[in-house]
C-alpha atoms as a PDB file:
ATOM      1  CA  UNK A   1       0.000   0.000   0.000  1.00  0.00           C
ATOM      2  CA  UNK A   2       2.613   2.507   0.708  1.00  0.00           C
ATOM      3  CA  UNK A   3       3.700   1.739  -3.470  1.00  0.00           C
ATOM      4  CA  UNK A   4       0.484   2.493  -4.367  1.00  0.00           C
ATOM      5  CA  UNK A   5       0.097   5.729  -2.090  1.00  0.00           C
ATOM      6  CA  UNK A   6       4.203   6.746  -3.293  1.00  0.00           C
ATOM      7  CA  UNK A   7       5.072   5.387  -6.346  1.00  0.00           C
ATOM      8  CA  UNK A   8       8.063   4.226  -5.157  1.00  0.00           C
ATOM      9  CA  UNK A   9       8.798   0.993  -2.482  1.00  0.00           C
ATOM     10  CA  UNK A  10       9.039   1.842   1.234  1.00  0.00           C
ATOM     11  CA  UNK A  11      12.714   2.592   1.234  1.00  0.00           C
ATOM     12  CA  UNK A  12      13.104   5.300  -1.641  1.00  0.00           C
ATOM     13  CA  UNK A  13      16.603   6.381  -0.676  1.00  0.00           C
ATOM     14  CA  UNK A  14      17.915   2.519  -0.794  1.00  0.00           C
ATOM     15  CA  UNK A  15      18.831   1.546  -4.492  1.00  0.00           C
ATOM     16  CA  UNK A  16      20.530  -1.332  -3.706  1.00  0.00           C
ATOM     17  CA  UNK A  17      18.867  -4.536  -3.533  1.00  0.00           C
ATOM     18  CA  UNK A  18      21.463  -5.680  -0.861  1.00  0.00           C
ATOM     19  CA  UNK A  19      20.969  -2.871   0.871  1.00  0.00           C
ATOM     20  CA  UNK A  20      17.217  -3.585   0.803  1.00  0.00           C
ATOM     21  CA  UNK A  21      16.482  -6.426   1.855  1.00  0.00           C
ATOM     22  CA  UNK A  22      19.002  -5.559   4.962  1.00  0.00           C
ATOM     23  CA  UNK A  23      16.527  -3.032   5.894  1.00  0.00           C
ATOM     24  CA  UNK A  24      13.403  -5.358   5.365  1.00  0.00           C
ATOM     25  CA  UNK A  25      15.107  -7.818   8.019  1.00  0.00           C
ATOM     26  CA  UNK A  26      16.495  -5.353  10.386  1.00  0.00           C
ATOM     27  CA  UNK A  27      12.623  -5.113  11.290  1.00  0.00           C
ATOM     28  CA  UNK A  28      12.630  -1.527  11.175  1.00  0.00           C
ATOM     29  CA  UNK A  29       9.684  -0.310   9.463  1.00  0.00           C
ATOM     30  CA  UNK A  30       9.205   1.872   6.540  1.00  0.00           C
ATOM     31  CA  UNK A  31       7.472   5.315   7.255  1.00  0.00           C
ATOM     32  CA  UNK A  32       3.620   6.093   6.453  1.00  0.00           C
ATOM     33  CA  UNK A  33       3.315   8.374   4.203  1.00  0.00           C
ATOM     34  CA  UNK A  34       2.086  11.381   6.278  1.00  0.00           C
ATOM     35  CA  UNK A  35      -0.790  12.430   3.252  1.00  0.00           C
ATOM     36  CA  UNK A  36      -2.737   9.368   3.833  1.00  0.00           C
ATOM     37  CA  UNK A  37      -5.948   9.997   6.000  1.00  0.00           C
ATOM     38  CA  UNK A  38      -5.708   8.073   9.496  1.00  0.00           C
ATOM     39  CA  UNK A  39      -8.032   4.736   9.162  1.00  0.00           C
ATOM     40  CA  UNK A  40      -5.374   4.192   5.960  1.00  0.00           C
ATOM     41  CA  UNK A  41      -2.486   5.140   8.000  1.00  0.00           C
ATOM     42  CA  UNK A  42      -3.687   2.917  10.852  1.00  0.00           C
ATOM     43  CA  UNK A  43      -4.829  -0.183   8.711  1.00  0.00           C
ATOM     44  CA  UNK A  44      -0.979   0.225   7.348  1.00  0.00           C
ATOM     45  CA  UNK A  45       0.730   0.389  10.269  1.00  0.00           C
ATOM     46  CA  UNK A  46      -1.540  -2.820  11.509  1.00  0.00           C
ATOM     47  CA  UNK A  47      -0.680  -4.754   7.957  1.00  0.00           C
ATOM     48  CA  UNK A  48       3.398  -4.383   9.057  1.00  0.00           C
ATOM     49  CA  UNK A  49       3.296  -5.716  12.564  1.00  0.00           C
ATOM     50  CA  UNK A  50       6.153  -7.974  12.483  1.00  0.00           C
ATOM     51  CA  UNK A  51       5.285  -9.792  16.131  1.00  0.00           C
ATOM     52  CA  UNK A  52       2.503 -12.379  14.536  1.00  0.00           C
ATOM     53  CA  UNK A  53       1.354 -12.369  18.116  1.00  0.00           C
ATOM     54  CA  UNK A  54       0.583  -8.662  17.487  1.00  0.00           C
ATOM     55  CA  UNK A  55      -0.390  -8.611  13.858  1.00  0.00           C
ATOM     56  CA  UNK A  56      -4.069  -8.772  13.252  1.00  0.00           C
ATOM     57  CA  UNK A  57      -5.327 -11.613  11.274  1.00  0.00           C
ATOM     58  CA  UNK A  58      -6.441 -11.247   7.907  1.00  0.00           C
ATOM     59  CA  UNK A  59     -10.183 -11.422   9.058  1.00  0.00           C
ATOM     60  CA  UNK A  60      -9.557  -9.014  11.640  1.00  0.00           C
ATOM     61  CA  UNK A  61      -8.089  -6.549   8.787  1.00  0.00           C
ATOM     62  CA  UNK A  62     -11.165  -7.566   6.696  1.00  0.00           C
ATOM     63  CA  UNK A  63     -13.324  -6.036   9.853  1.00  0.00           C
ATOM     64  CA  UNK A  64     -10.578  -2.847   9.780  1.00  0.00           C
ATOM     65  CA  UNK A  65     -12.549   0.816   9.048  1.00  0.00           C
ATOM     66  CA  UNK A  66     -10.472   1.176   5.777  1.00  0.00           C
ATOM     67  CA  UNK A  67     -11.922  -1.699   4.334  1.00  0.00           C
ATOM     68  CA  UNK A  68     -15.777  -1.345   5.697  1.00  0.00           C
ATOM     69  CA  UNK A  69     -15.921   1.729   5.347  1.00  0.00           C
ATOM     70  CA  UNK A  70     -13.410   2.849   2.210  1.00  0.00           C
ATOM     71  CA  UNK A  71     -11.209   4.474   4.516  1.00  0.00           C
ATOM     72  CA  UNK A  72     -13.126   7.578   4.189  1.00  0.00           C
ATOM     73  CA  UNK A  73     -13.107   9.616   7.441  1.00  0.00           C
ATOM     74  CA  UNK A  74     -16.782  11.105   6.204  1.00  0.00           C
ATOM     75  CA  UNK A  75     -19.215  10.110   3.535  1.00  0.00           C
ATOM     76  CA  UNK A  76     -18.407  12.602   0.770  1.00  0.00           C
ATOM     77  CA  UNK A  77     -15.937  12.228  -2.009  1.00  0.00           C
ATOM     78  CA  UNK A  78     -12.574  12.592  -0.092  1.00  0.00           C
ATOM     79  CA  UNK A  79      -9.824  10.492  -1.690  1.00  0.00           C
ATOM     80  CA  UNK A  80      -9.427   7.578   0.127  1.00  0.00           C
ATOM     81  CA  UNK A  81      -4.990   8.308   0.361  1.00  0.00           C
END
């Protein structure tokens, strides 16, 4: 999701695929993109949990705002990223 909300992966500044997938299993996780509205921002930062204890499940996600309800914070045409 953040590709789709960027255009670019998580990690724009790293070029190197080494380099990449050292980040990816340092666990540190990639920023949010700070234009996204907050139900997308917070069904994001759910999706990257790395604990699995932590993580919600994939039915749980289904149940997330962002999905019920588009991730619209109001019922008008605001974009939902």
């Amino acid at each position: 999701m953040i590709e789709l909300a960027t255009a670019d992966h998580p990690w724009p500044q790293i070029k190197n695929i080494g380099d990449l997938i050292e980040r990816i299993s340092s666990k540190e996780l990639p920023e949010i993109p700070g234009h996204l509205t907050p139900v997308c921002a917070d069904f994001i930062s759910q999706c990257l949990q790395y604990d699995k204890d932590k993580r919600p499940s994939a039915q749980k996600l289904l149940e997330h705002p962002y999905i019920t309800e588009g991730g619209l914070p109001n019922q008008d045409s605001t974009p939902l990223m």
